[in-house]
N, C-alpha and C. Protein backbone atom coordinates (compact mmCIF):
# COMPACT_ATOMS: atom_id res chain seq x y z
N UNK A 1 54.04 14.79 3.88
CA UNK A 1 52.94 14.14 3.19
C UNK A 1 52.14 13.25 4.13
N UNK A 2 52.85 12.24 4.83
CA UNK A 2 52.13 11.48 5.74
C UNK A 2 51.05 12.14 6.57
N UNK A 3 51.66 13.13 7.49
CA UNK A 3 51.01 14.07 8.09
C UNK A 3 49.12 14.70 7.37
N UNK A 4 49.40 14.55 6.23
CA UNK A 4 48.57 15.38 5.65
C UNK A 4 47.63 14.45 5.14
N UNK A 5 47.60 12.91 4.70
CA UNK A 5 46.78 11.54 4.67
C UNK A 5 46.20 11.56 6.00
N UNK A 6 46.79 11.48 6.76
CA UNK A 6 45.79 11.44 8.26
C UNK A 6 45.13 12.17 8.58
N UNK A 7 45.19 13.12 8.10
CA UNK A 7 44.46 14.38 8.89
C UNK A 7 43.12 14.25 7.94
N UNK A 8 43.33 13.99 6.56
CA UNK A 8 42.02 14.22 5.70
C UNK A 8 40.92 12.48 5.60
N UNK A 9 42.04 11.76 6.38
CA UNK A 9 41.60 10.32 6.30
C UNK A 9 39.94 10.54 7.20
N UNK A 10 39.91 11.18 8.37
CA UNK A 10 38.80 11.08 9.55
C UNK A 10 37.55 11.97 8.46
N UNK A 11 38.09 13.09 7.63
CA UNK A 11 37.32 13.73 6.95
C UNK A 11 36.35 13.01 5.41
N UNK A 12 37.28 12.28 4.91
CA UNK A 12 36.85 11.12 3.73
C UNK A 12 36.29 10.41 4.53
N UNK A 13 36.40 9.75 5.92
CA UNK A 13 35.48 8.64 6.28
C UNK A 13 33.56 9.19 6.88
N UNK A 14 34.24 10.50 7.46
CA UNK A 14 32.85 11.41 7.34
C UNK A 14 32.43 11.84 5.67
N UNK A 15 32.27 12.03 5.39
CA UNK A 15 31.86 12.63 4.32
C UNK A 15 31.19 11.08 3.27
N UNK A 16 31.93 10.46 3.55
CA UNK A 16 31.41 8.90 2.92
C UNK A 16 30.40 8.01 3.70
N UNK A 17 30.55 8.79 5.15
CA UNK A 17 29.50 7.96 5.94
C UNK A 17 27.98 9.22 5.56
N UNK A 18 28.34 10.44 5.66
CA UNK A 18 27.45 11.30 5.39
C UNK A 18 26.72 10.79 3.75
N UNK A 19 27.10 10.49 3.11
CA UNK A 19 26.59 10.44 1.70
C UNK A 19 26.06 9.30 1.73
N UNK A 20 26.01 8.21 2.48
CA UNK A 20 25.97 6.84 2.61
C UNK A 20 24.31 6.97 3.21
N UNK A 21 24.35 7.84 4.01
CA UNK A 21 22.98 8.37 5.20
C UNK A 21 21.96 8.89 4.05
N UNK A 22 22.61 10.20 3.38
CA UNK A 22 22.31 10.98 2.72
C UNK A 22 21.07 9.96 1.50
N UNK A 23 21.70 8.94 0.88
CA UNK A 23 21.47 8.37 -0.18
C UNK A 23 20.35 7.32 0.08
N UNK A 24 20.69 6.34 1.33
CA UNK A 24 20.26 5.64 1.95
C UNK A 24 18.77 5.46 3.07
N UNK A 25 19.31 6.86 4.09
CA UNK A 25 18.20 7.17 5.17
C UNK A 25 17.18 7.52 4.35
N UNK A 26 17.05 8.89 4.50
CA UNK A 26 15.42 9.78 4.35
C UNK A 26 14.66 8.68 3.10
N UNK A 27 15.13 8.10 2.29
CA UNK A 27 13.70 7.49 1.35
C UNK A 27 13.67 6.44 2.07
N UNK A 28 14.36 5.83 2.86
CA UNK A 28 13.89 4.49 3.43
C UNK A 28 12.81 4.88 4.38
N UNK A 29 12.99 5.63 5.43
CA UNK A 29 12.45 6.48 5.93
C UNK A 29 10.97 6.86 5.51
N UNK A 30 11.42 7.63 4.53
CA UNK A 30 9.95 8.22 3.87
C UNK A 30 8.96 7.25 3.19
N UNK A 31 9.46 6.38 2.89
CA UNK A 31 8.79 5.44 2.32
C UNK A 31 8.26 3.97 2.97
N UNK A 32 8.75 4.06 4.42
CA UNK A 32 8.33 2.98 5.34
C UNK A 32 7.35 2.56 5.65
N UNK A 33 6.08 3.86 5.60
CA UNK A 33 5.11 4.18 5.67
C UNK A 33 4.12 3.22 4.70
N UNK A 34 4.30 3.70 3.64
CA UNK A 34 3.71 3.27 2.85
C UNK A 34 3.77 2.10 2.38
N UNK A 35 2.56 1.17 1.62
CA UNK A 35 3.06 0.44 0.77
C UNK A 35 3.67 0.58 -0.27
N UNK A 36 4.88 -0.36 -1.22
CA UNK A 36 5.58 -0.05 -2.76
C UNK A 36 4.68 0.43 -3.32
N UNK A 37 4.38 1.09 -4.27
CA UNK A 37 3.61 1.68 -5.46
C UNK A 37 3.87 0.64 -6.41
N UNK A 38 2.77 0.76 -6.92
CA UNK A 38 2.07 -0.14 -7.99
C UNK A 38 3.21 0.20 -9.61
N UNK A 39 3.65 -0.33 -10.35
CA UNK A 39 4.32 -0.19 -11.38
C UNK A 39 3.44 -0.45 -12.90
N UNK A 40 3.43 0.58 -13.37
CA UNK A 40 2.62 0.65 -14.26
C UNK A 40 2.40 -0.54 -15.19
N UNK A 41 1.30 -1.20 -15.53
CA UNK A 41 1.33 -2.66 -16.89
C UNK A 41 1.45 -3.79 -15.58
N UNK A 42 1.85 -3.93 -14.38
CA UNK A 42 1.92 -4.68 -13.24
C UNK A 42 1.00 -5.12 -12.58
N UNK A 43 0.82 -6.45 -12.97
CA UNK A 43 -0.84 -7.08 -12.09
C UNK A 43 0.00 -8.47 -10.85
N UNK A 44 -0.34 -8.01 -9.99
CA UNK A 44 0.09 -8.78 -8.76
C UNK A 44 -0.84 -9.98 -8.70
N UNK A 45 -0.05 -11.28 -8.78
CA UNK A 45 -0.61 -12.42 -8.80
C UNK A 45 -1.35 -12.42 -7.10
N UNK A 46 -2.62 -13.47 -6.82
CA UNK A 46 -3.40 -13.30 -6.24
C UNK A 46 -2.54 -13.68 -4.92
N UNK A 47 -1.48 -14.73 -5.20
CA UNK A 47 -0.69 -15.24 -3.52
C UNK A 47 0.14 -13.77 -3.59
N UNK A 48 0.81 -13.12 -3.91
CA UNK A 48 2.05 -12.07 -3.82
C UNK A 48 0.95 -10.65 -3.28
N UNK A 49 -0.44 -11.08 -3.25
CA UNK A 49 -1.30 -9.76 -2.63
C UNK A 49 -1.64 -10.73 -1.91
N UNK A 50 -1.62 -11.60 -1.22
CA UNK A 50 -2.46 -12.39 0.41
C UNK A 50 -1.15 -12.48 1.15
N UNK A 51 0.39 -12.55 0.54
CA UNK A 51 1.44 -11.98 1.01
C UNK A 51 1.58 -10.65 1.64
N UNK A 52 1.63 -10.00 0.61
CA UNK A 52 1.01 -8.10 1.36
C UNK A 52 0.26 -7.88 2.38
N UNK A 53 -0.58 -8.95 2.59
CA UNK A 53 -2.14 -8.21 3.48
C UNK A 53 -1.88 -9.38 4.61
N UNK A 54 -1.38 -10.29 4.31
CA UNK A 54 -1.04 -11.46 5.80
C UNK A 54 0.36 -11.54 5.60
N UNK A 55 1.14 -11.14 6.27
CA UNK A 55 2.65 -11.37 6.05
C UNK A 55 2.74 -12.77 6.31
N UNK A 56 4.04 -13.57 6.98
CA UNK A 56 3.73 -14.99 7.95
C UNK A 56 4.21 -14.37 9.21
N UNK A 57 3.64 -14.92 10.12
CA UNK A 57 3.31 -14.56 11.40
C UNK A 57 5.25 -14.86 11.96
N UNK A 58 5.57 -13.88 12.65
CA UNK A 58 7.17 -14.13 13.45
C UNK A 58 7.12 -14.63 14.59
N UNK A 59 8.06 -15.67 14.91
CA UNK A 59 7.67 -16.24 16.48
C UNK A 59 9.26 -15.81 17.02
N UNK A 60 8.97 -16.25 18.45
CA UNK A 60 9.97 -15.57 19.10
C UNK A 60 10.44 -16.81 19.91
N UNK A 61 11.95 -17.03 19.60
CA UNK A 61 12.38 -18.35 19.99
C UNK A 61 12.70 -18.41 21.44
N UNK A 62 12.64 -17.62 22.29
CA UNK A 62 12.48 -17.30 23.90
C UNK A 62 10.95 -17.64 24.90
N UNK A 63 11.07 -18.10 25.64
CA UNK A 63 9.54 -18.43 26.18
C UNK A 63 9.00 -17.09 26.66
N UNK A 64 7.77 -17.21 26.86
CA UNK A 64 6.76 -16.08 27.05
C UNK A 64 6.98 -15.14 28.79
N UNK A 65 7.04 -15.99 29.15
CA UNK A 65 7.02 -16.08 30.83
C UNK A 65 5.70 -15.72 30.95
N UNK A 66 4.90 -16.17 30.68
CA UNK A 66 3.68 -16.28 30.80
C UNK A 66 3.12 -14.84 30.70
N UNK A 67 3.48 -13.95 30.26
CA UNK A 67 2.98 -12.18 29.34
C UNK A 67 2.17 -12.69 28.31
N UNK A 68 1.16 -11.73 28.30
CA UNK A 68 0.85 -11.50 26.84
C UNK A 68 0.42 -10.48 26.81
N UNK A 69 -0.18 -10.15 25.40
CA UNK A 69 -0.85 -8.83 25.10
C UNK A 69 -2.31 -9.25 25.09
N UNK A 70 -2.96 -8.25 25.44
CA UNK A 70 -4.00 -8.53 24.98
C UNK A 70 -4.91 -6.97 24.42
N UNK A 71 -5.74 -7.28 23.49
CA UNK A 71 -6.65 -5.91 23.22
C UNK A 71 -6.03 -4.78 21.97
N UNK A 72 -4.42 -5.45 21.81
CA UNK A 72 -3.86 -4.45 21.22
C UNK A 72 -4.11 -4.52 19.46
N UNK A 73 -4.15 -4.06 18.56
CA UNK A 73 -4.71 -4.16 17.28
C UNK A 73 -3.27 -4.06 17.07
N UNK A 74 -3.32 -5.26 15.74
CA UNK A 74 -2.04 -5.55 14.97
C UNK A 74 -2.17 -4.62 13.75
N UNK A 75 -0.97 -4.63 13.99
CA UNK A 75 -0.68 -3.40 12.23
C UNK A 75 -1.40 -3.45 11.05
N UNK A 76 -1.86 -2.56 10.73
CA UNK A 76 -2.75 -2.73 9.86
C UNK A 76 -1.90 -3.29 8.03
N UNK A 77 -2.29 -3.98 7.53
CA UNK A 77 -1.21 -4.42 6.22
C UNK A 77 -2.21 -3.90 4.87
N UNK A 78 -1.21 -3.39 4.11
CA UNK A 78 -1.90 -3.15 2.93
C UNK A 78 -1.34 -3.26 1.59
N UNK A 79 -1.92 -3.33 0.65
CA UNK A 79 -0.84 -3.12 -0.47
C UNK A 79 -1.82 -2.23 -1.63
N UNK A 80 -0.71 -1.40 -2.45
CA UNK A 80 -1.50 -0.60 -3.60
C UNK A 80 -1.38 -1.54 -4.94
N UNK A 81 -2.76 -1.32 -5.46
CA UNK A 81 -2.58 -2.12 -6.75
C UNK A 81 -2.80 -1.01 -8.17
N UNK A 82 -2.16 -1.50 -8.95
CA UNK A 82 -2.56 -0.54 -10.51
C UNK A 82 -3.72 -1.22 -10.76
N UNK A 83 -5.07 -0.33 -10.71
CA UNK A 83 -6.34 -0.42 -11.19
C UNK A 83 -6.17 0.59 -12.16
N UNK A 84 -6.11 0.44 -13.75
CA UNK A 84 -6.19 1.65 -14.04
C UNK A 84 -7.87 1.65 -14.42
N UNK A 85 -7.83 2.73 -14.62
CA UNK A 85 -9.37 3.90 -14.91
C UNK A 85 -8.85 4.72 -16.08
N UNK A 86 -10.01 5.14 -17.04
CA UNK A 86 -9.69 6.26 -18.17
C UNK A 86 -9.76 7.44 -17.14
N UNK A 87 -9.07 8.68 -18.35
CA UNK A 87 -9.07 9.96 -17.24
C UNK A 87 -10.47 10.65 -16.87
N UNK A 88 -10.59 10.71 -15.33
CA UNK A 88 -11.92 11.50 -15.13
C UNK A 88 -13.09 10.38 -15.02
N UNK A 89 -12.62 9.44 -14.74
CA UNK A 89 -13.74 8.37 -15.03
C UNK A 89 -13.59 7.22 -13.89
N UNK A 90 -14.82 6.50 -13.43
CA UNK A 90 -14.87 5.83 -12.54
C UNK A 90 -14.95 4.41 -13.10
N UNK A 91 -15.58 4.27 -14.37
CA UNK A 91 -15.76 3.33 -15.21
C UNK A 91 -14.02 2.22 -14.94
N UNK A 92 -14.57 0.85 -14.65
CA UNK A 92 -13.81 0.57 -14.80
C UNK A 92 -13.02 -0.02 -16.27
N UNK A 93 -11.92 -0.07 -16.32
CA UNK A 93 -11.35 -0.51 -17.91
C UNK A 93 -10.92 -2.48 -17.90
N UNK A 94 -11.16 -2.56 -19.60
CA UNK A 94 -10.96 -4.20 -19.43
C UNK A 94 -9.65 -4.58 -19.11
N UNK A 95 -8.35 -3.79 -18.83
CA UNK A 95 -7.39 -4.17 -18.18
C UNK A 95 -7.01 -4.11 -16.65
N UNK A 96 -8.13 -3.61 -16.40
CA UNK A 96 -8.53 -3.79 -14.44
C UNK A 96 -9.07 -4.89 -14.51
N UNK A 97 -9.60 -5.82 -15.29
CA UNK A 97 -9.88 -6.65 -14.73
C UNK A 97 -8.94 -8.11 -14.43
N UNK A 98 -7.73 -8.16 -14.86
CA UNK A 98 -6.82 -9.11 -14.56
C UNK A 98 -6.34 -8.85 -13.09
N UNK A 99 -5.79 -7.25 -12.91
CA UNK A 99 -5.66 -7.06 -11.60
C UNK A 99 -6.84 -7.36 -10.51
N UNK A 100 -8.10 -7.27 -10.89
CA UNK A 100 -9.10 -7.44 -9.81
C UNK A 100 -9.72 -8.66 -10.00
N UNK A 101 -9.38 -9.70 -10.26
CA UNK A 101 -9.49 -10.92 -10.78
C UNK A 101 -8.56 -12.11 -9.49
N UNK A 102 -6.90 -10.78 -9.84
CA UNK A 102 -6.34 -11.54 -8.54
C UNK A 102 -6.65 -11.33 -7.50
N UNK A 103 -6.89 -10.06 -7.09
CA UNK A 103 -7.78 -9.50 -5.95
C UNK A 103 -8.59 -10.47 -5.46
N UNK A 104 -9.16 -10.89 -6.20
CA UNK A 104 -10.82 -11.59 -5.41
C UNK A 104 -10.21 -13.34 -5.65
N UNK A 105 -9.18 -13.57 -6.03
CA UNK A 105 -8.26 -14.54 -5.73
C UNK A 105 -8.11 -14.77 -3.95
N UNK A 106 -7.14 -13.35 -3.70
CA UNK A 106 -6.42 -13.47 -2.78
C UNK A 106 -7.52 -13.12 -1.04
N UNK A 107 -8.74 -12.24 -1.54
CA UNK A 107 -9.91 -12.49 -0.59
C UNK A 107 -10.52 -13.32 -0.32
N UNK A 108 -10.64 -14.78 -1.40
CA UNK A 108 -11.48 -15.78 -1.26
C UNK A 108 -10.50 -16.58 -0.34
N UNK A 109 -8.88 -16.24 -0.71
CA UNK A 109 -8.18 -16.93 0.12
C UNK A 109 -8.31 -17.69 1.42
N UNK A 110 -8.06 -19.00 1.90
CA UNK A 110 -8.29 -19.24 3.18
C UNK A 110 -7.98 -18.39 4.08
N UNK A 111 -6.61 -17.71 4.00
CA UNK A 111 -6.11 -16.68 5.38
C UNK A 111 -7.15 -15.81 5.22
N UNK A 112 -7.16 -14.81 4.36
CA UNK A 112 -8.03 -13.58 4.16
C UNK A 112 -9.36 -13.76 4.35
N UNK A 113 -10.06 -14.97 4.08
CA UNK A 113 -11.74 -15.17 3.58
C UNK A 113 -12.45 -14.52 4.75
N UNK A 114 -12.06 -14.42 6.01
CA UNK A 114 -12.43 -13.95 7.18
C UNK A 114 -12.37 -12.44 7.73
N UNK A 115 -11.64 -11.45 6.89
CA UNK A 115 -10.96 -10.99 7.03
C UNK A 115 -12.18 -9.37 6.72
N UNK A 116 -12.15 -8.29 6.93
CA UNK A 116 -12.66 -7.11 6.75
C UNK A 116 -11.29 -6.34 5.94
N UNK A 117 -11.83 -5.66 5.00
CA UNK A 117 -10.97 -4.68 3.95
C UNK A 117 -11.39 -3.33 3.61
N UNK A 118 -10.31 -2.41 3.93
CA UNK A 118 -11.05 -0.48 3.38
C UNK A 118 -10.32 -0.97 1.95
N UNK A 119 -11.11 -0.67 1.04
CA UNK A 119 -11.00 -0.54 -0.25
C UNK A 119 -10.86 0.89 -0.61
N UNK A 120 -9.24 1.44 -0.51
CA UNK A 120 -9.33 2.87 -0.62
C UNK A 120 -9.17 3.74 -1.65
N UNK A 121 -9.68 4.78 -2.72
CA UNK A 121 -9.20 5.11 -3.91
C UNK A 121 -8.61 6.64 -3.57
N UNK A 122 -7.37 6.65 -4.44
CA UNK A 122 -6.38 7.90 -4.61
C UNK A 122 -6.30 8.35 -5.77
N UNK A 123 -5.86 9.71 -6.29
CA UNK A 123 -5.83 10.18 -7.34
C UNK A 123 -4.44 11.00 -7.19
N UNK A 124 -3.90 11.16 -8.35
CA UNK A 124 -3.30 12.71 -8.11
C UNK A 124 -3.76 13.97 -8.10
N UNK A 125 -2.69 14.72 -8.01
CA UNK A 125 -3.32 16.02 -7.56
C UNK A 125 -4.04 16.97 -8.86
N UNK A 126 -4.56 16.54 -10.28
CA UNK A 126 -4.67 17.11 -11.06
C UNK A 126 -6.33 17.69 -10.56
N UNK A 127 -6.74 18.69 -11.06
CA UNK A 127 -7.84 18.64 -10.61
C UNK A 127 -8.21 19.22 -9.12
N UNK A 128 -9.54 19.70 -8.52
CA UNK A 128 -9.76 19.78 -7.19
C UNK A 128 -9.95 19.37 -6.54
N UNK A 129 -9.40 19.66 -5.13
CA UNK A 129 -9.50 18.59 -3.85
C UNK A 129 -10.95 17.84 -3.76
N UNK A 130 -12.17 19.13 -3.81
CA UNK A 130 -13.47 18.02 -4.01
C UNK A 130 -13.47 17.46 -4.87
N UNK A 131 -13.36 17.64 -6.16
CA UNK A 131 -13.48 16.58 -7.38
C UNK A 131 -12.48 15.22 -6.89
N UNK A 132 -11.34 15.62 -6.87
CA UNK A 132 -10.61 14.12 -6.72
C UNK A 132 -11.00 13.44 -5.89
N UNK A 133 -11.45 13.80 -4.50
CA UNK A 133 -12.45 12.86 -3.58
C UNK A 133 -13.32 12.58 -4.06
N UNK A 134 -14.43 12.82 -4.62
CA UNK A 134 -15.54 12.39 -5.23
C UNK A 134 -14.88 10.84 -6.48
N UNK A 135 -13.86 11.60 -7.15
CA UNK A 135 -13.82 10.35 -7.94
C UNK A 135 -13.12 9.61 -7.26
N UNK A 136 -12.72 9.30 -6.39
CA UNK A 136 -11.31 8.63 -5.72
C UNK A 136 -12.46 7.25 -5.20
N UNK A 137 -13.49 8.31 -4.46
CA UNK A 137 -14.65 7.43 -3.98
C UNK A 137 -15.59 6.88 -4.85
N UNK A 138 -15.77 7.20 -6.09
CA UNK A 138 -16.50 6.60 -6.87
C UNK A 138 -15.44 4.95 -7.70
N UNK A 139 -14.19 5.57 -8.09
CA UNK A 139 -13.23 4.48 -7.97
C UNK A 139 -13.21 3.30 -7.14
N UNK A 140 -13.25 3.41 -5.85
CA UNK A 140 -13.10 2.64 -4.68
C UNK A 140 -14.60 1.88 -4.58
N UNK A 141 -15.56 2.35 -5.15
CA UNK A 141 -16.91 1.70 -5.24
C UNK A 141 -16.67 0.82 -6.40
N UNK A 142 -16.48 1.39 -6.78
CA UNK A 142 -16.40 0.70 -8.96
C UNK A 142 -15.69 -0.85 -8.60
N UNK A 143 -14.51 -0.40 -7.92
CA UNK A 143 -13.81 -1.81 -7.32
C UNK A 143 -14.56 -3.24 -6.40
N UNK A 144 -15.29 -2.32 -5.13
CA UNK A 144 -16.09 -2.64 -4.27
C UNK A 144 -16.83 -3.62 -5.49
N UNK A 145 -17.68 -3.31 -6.13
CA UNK A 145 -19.16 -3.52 -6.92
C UNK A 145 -18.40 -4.69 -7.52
N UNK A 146 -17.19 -4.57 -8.11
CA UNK A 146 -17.15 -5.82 -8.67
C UNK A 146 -16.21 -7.09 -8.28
N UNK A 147 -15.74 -6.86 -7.21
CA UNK A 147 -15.49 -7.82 -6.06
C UNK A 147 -16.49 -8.63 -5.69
N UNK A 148 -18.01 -7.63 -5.36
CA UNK A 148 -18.84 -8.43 -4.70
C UNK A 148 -19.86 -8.94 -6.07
N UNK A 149 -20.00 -8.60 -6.94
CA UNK A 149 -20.16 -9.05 -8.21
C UNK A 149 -19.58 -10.66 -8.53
N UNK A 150 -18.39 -10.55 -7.80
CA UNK A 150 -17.80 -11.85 -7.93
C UNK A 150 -17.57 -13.15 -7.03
N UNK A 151 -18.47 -12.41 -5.77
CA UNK A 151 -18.79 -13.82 -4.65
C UNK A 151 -18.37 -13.12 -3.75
N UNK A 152 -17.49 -11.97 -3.44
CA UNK A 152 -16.97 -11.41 -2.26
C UNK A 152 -18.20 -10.98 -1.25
N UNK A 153 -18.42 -11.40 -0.14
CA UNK A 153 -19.63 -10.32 0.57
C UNK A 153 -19.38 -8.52 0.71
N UNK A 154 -19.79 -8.19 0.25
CA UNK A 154 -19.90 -6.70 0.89
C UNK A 154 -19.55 -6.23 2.15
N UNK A 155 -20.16 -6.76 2.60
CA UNK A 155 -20.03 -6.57 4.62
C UNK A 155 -18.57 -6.76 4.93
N UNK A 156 -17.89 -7.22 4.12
CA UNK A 156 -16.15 -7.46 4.52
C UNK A 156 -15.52 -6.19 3.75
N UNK A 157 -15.93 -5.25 2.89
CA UNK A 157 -15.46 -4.62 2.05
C UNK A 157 -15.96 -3.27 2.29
N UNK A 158 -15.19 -1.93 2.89
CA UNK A 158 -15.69 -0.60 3.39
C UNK A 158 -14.98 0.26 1.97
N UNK A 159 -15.82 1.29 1.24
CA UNK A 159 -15.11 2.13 0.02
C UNK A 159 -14.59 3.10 0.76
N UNK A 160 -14.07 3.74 0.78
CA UNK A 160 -13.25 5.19 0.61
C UNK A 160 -12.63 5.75 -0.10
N UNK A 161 -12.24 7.46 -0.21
CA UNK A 161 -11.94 7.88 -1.28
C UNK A 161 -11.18 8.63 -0.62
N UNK A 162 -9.92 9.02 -1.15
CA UNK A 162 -8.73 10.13 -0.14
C UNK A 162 -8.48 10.98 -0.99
N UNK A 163 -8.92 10.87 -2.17
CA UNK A 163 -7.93 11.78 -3.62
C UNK A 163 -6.91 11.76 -3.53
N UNK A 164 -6.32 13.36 -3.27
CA UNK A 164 -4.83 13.16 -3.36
C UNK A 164 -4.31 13.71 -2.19
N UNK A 165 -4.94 13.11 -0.98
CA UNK A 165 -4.64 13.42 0.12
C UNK A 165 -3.02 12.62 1.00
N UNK A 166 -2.96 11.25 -0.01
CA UNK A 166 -2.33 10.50 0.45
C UNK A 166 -1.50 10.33 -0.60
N UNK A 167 -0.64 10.86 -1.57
CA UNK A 167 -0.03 10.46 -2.38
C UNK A 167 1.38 9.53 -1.99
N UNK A 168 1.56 8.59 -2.99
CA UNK A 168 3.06 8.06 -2.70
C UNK A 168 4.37 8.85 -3.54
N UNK A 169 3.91 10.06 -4.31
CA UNK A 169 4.98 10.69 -4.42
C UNK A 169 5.06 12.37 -4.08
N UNK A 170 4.84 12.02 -3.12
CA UNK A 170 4.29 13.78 -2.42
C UNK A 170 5.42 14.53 -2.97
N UNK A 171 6.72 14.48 -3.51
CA UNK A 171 7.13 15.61 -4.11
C UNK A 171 6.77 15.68 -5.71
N UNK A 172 5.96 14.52 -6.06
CA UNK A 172 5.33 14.95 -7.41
C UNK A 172 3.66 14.57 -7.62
N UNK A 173 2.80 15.71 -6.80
CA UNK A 173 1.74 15.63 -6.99
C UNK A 173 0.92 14.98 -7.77
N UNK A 174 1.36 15.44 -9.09
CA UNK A 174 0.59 14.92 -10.01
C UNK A 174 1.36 13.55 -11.02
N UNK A 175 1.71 12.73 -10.50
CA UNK A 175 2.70 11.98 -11.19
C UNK A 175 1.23 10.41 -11.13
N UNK A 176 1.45 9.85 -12.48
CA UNK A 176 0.51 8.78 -12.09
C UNK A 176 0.27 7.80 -10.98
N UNK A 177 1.51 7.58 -10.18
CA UNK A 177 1.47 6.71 -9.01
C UNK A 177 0.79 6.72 -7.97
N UNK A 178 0.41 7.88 -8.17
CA UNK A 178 -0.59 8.53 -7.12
C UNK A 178 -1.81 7.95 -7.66
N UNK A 179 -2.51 7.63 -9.09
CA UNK A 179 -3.61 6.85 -9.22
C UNK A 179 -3.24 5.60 -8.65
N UNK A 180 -4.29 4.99 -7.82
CA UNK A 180 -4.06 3.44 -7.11
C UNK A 180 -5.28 3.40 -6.41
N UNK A 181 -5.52 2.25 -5.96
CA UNK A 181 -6.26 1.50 -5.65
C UNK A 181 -5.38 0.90 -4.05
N UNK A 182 -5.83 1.45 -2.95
CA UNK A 182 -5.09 0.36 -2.21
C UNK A 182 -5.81 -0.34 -1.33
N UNK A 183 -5.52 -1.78 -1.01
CA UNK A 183 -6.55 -2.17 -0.18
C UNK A 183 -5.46 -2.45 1.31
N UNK A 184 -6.52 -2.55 2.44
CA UNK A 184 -6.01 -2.26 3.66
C UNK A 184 -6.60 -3.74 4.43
N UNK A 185 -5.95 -4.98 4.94
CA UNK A 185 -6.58 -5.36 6.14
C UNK A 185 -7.16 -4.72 7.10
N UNK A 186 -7.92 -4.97 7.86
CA UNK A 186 -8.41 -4.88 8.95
C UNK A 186 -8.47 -5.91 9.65
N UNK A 187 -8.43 -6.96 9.24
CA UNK A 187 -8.07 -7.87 10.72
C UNK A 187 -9.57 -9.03 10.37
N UNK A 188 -9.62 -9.61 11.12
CA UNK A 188 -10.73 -10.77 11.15
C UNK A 188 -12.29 -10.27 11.63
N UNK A 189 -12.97 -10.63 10.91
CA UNK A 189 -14.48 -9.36 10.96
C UNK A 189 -15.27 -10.09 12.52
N UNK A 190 -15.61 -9.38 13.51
CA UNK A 190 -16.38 -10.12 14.48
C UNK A 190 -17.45 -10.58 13.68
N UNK A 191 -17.54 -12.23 14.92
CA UNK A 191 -18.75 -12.94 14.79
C UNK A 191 -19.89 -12.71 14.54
């Protein structure tokens, strides 16, 4: 009997490290990329989106030796928000406006106020690739318009439309999560 615990012991510790990988890796992985997806009925207070888009800056408790970088563009930060829209429609709805309310919260923000933003719209895959770009981009305007409607300048705010080029659940095309709204830093707008 002893004999026969040892031998299957190296095999249970594989097989538990395999399932551990299995369960663990590829969505962490796959999903690193992206920002969380937006949770449906979920309006992100205006600091928990200037969180998203300015993390706090990491310092490094070692001296520099006098290195630096220079020229290199910092990661771009973004986060997706639930804007919803009726179906097929660019119109925005009166429950987008709590979410885009915090939005123009977290742009007026001191960190952000300086700041340039792609205002990008996604769809799922229902529908055709041109159609969903067209509305994805008419979405991403609809947003735009009433940001700057609300004191935001324009000139800090670029629309785009991806459809469903970029989904966050690429093994389910058409799943609502894929409708979003995401906005992207860009960094501090030149002088």
């Amino acid at each position: 009997m002893m004999p026969v615990r040892i031998a299957l012991l190296p095999y249970v510790t594989a097989l538990a490290y395999a399932a551990t990988l299995a369960a663990l890796g590829p969505p962490l992985l796959a999903r690193a990329a992206d920002p969380p997806a937006p949770q449906p009925n979920t309006v992100l207070s205006g600091q928990e989106i200037e969180q998203a888009l300015h993390p706090p800056a990491t310092t490094r408790s070692f001296p520099s030796r006098g290195l630096s970088r220079r020229g290199t563009a910092e990661h771009e930060q973004s986060v997706n928000l639930n804007v919803p829209f009726d179906s097929n429609s660019s119109t925005l709805t009166p429950q987008a406006s709590a979410q885009l309310t915090q939005l123009e919260i977290a742009l007026s923000s001191a960190t952000l106020s300086k700041d340039r933003f792609i205002v990008a719209g996604h769809t799922d895959a229902k529908g055709s690739a041109q159609y969903n770009k067209q509305l994805s981009l008419r979405r991403a305007e609809a947003v735009k318009s009433y940001l700057v409607s609300k004191g935001i300048d324009g000139k800090r705010l670029d629309a785009v439309g991806y459809g469903s080029e970029h989904p966050l659940a690429p093994d389910r095309p058409d799943d609502p999560s894929n409708r979003r709204v995401e906005i992207r830093d860009l960094g501090e707008a030149p002088p």
